[in-house]
C-alpha atoms as a PDB file:
ATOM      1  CA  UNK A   1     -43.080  50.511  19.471  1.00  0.00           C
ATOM      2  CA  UNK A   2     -46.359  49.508  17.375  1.00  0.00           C
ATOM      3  CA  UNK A   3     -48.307  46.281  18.433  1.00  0.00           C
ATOM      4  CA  UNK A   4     -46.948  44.805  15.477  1.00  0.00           C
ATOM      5  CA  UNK A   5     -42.968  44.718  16.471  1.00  0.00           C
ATOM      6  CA  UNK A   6     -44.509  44.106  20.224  1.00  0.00           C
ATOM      7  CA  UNK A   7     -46.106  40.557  18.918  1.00  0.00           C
ATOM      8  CA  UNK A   8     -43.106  39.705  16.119  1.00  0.00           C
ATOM      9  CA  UNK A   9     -45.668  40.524  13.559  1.00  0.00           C
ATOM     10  CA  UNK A  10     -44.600  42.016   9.989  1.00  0.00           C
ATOM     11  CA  UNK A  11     -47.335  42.779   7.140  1.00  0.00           C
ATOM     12  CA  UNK A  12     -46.580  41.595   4.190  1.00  0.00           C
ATOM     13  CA  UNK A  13     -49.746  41.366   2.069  1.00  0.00           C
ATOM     14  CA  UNK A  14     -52.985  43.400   2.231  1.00  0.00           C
ATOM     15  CA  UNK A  15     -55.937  41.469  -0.051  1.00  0.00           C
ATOM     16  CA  UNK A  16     -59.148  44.214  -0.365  1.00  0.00           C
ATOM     17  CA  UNK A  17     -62.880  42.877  -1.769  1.00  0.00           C
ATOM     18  CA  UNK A  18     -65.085  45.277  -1.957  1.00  0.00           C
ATOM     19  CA  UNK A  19     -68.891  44.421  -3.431  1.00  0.00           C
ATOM     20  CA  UNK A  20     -71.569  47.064  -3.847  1.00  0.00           C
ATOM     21  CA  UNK A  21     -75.083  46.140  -5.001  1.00  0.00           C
ATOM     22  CA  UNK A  22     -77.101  48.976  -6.627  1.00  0.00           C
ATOM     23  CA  UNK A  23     -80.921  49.067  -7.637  1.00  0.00           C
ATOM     24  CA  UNK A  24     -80.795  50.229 -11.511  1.00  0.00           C
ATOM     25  CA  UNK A  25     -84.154  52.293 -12.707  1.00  0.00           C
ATOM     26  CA  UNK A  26     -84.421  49.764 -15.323  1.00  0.00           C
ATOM     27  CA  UNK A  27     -85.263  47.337 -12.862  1.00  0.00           C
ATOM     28  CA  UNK A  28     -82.114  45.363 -12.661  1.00  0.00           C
ATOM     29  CA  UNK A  29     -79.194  45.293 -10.258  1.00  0.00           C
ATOM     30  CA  UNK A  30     -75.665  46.244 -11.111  1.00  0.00           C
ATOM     31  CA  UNK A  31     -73.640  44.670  -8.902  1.00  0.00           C
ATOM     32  CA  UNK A  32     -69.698  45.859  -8.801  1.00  0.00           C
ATOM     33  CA  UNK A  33     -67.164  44.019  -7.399  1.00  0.00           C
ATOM     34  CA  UNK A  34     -62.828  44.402  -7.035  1.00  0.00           C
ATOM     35  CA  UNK A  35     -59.591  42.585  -5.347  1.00  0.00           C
ATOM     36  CA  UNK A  36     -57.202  44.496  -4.835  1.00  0.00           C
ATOM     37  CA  UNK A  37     -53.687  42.982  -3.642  1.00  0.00           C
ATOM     38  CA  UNK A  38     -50.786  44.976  -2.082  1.00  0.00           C
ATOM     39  CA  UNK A  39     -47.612  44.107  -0.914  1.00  0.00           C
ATOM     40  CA  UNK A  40     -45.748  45.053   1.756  1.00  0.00           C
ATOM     41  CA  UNK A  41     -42.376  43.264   0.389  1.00  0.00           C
ATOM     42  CA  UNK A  42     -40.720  43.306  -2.880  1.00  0.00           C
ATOM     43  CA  UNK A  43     -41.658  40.205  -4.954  1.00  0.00           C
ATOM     44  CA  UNK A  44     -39.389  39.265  -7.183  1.00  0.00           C
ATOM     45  CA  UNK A  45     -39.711  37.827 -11.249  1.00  0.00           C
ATOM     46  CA  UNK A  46     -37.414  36.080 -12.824  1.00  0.00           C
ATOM     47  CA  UNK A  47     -38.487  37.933 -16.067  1.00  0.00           C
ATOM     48  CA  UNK A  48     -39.586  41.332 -15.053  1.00  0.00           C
ATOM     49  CA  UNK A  49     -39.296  43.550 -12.422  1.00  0.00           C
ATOM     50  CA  UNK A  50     -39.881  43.247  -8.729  1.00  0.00           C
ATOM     51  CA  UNK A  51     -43.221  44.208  -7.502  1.00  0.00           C
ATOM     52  CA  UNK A  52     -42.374  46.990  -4.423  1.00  0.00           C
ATOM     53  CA  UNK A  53     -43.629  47.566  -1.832  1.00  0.00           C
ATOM     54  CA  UNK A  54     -46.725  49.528  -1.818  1.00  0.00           C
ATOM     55  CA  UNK A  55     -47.857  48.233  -5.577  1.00  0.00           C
ATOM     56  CA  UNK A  56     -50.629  46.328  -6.010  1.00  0.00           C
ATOM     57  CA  UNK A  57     -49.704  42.636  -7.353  1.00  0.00           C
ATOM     58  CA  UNK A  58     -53.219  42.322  -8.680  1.00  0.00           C
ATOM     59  CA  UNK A  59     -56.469  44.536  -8.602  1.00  0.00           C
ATOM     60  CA  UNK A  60     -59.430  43.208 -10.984  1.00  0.00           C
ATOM     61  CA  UNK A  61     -62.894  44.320 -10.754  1.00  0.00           C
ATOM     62  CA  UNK A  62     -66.310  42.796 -11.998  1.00  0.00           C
ATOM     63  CA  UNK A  63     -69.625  44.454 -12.934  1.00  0.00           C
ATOM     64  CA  UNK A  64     -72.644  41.958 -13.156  1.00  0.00           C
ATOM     65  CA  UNK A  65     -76.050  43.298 -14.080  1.00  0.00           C
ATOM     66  CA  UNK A  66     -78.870  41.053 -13.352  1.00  0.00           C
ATOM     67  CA  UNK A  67     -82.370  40.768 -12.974  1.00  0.00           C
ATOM     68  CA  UNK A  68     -85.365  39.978 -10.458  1.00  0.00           C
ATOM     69  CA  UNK A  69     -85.152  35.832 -11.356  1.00  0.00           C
ATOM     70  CA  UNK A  70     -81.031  35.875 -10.706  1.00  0.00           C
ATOM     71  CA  UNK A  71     -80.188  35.561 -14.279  1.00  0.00           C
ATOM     72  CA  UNK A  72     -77.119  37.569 -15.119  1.00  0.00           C
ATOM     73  CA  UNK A  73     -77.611  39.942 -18.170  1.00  0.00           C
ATOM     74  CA  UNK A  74     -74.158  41.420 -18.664  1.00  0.00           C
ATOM     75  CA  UNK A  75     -71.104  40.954 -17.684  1.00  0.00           C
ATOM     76  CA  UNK A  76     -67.673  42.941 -17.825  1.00  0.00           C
ATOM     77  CA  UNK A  77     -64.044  41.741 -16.392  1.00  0.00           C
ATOM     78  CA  UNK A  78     -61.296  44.163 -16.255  1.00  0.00           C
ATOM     79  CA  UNK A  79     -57.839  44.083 -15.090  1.00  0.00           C
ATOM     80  CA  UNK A  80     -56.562  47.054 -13.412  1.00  0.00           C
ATOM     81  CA  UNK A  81     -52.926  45.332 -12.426  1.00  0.00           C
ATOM     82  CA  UNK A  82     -51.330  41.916 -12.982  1.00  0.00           C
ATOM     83  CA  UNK A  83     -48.023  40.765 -12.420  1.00  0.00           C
ATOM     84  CA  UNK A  84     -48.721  39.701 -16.178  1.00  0.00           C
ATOM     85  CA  UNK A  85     -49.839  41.265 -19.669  1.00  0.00           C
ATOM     86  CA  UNK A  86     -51.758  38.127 -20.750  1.00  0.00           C
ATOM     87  CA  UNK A  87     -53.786  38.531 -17.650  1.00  0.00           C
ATOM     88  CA  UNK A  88     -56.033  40.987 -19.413  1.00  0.00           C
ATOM     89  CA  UNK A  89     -56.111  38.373 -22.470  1.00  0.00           C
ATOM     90  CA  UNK A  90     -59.204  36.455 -20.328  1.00  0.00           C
ATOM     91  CA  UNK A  91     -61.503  39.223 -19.635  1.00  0.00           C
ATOM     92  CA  UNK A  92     -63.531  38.227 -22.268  1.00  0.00           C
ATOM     93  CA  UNK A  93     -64.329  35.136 -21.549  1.00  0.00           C
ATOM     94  CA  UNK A  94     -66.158  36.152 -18.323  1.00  0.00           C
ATOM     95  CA  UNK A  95     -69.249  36.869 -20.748  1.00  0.00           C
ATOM     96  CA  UNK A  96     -69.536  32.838 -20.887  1.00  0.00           C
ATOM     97  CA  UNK A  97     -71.482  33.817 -17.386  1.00  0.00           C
ATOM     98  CA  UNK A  98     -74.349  35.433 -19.215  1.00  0.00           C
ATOM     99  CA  UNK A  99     -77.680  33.277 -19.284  1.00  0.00           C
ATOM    100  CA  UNK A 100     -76.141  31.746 -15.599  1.00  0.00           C
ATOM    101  CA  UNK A 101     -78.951  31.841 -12.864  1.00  0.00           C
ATOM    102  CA  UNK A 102     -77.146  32.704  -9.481  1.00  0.00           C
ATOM    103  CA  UNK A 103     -78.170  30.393  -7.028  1.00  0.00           C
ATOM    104  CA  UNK A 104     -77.824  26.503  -6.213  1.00  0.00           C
ATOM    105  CA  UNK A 105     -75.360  24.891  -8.982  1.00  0.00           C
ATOM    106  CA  UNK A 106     -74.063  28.660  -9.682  1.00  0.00           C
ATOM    107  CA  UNK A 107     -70.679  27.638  -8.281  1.00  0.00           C
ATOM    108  CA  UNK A 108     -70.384  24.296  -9.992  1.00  0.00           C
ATOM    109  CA  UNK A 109     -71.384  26.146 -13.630  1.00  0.00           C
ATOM    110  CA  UNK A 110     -68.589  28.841 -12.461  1.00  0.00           C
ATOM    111  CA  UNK A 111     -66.052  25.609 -12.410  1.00  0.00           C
ATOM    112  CA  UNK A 112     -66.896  24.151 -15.859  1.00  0.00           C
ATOM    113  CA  UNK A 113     -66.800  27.366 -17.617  1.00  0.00           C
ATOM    114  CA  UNK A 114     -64.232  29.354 -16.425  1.00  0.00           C
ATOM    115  CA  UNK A 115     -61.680  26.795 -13.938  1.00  0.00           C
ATOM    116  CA  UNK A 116     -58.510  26.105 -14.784  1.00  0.00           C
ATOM    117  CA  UNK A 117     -56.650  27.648 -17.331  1.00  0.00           C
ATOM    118  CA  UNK A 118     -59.953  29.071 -19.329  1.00  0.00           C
ATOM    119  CA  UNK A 119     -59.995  32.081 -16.239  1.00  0.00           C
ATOM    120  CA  UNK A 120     -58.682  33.765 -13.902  1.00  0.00           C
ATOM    121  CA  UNK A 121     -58.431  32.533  -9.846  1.00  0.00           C
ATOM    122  CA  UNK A 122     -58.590  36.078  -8.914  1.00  0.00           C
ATOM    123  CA  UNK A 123     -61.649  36.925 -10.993  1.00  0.00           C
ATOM    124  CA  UNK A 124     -63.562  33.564 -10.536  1.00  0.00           C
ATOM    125  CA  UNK A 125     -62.927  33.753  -6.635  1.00  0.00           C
ATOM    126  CA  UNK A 126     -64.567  37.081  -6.748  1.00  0.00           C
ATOM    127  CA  UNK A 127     -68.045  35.217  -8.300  1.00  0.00           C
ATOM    128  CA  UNK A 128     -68.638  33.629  -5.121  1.00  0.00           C
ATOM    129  CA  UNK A 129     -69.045  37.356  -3.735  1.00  0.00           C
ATOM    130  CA  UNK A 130     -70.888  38.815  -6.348  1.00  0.00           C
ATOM    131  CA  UNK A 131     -73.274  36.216  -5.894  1.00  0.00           C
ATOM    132  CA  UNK A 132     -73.518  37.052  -2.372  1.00  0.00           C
ATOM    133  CA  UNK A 133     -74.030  40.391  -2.444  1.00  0.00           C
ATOM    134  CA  UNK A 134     -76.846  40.114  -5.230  1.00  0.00           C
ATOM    135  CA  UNK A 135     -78.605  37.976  -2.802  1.00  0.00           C
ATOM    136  CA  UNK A 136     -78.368  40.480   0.069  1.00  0.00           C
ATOM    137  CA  UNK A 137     -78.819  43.430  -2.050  1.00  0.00           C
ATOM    138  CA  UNK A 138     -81.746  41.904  -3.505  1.00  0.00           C
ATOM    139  CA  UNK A 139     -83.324  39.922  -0.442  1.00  0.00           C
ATOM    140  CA  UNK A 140     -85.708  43.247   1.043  1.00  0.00           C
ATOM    141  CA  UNK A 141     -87.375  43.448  -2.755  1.00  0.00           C
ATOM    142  CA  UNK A 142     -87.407  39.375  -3.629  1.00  0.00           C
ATOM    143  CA  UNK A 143     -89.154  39.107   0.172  1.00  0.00           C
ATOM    144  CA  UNK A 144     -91.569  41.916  -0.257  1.00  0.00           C
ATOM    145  CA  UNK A 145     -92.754  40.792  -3.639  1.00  0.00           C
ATOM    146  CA  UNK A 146     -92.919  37.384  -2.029  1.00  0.00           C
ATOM    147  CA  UNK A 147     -95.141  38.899   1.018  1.00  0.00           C
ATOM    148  CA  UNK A 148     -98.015  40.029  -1.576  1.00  0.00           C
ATOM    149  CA  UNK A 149     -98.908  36.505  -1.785  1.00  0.00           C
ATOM    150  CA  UNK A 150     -99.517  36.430   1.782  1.00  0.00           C
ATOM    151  CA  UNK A 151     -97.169  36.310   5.220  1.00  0.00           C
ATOM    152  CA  UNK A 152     -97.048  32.077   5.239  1.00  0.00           C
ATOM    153  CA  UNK A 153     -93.941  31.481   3.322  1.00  0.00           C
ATOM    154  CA  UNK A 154     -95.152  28.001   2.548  1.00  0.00           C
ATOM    155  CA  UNK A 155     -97.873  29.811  -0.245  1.00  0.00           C
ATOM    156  CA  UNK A 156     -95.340  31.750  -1.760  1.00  0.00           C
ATOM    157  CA  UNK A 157     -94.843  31.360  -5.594  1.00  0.00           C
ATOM    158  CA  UNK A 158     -90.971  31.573  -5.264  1.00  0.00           C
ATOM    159  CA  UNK A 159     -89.541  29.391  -2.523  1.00  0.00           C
ATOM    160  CA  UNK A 160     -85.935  30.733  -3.403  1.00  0.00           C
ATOM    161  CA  UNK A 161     -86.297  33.823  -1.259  1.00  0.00           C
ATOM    162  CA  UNK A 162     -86.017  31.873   2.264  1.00  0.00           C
ATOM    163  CA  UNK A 163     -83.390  29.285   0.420  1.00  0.00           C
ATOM    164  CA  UNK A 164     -81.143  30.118   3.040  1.00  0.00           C
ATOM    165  CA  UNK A 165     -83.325  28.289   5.901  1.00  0.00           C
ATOM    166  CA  UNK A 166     -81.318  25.468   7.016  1.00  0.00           C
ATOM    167  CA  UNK A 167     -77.872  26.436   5.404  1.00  0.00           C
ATOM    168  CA  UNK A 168     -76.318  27.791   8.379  1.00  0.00           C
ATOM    169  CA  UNK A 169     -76.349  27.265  12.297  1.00  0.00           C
ATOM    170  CA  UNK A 170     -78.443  30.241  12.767  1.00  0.00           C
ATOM    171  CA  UNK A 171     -81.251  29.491  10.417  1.00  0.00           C
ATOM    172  CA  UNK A 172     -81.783  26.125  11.332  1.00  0.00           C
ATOM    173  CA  UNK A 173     -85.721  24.722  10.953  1.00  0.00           C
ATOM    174  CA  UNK A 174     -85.608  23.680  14.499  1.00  0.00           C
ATOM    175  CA  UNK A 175     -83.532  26.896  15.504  1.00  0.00           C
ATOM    176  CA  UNK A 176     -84.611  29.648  17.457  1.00  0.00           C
ATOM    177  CA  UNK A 177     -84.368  32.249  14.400  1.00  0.00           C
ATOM    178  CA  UNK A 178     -86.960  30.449  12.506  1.00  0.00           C
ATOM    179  CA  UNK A 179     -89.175  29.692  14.654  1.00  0.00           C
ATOM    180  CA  UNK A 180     -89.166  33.783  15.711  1.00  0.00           C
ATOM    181  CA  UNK A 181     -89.317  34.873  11.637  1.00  0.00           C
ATOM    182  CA  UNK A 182     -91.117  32.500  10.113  1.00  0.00           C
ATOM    183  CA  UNK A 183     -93.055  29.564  12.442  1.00  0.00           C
ATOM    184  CA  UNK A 184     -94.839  28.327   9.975  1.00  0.00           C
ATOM    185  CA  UNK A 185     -91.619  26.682   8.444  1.00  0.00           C
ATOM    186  CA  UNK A 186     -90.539  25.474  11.815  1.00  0.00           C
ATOM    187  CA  UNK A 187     -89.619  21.773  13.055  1.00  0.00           C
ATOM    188  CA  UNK A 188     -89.840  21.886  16.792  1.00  0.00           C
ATOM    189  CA  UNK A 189     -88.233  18.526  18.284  1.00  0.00           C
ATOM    190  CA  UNK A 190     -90.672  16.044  19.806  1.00  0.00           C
ATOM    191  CA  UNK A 191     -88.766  15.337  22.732  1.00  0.00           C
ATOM    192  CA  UNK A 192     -91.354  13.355  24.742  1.00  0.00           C
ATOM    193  CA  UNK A 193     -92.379  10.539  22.373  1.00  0.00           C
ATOM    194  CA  UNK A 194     -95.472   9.672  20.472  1.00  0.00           C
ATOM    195  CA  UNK A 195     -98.395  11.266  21.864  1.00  0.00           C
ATOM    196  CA  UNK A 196    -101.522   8.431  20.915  1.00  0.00           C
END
C-alpha cells in the first residue's frame, strides 16, 4: 500500500513551473519560462472531449530577453496545450510587455496591460516568475558591477541591486543578515535610551 492510500490521499492535479535564466553573449539575458498542468482525472467539456488522465490541461511557456537596466527587449508567448483553440489567439499580445522595466510597479503594469480578458491567467501568473528569476539570475553581475564603485552600498550608482533589503523577514535593516552583509546599511535598535 503507497503512503498515498495509507493517508486517504488521491492526486489529481500536477502544476510544473520551471524558469531558467541564461547569460546571452550579446550581453542580455534570455530568460525561459513554462506551466505545465496534468491531470490525474478525466475532466470533462460540455463541448469537447474529456481531458484524461495523464494529458496536460494546459502547458504555456514564455521567453523574455532583457537587458542589464531590467528593461525587457523581446518577448514571445506560446501555447503548447489548452483546453481551448482561442487560447493561442492571445500570444501576441504578450509583446505589450516590451519597453516594461522589471522591478517595483512591474506587477501593477502586468495588471493594466494584460488582466482580465486582454491575457491569459496562466501566462500572466508566470510574469511574476520570470521576473524573479531575472533578478536572481542577474543579481552576481548587477552586484559586481555595483562593487566597482566601492564595497559601501550607500555610494553605489544603482541602489536597485540591494532593493530587496527590508522586503522579507530575513533581510530586515535591523536583522542579523544585514548587519553580517552589508553594516553599513544597518539600523541597530537603541534599546537603552538617549545617550546625552
Amino acid at each position: 500500500m503507497s503512503i498515498e492510500q495509507e493517508l486517504g490521499k488521491e492526486l489529481v492535479h500536477t502544476r510544473q513551473i520551471t524558469c531558467r535564466g541564461y547569460r546571452r553573449k550579446d550581453g542580455l539575458w534570455q530568460i525561459e519560462a513554462s506551466v505545465a498542468d496534468e491531470k490525474a482525472q478525466a475532466v470533462p467539456f460540455n463541448s469537447r472531449p474529456a481531458v484524461a488522465p495523464g494529458e496536460l490541461i494546459h502547458h504555456f511557456s514564455l521567453t523574455l530577453v532583457i537587458d542589464d537596466d531590467c528593461e525587457i527587449r523581446e518577448v514571445a508567448a506560446t501555447t503548447l496545450a489548452a483546453p481551448w483553440p482561442v487560447c493561442t489567439d492571445i500570444s501576441a499580445a504578450y509583446r505589450k510587455l516590451v519597453g516594461l522595466r522589471i522591478g517595483p510597479g512591474f506587477n501593477s503594469a502586468v495588471r493594466r496591460l494584460l488582466g482580465g480578458t486582454q491575457g491569459c491567467t496562466h501566462l500572466s501568473d508566470l510574469l511574476g516568475q520570470v521576473g524573479n528569476t531575472y533578478m536572481q539570475a542577474s543579481f552576481p553581475d548587477r552586484l559586481a558591477r555595483q562593487k566597482r564603485h566601492g564595497e559601501d552600498p550607500r555610494l553605489w550608482p544603482d541602489a536597485r541591486t540591494l532593493a530587496f533589503v527590508d522586503g522579507c523577514h530575513a533581510w530586515r535593516k535591523d536583522g542579523p543578515v544585514v548587519a553580517a552583509e552589508y553594516p553599513q546599511l544597518a539600523q541597530h535598535e537603541n534599546r537603552g535610551g538617549d545617550e546625552s
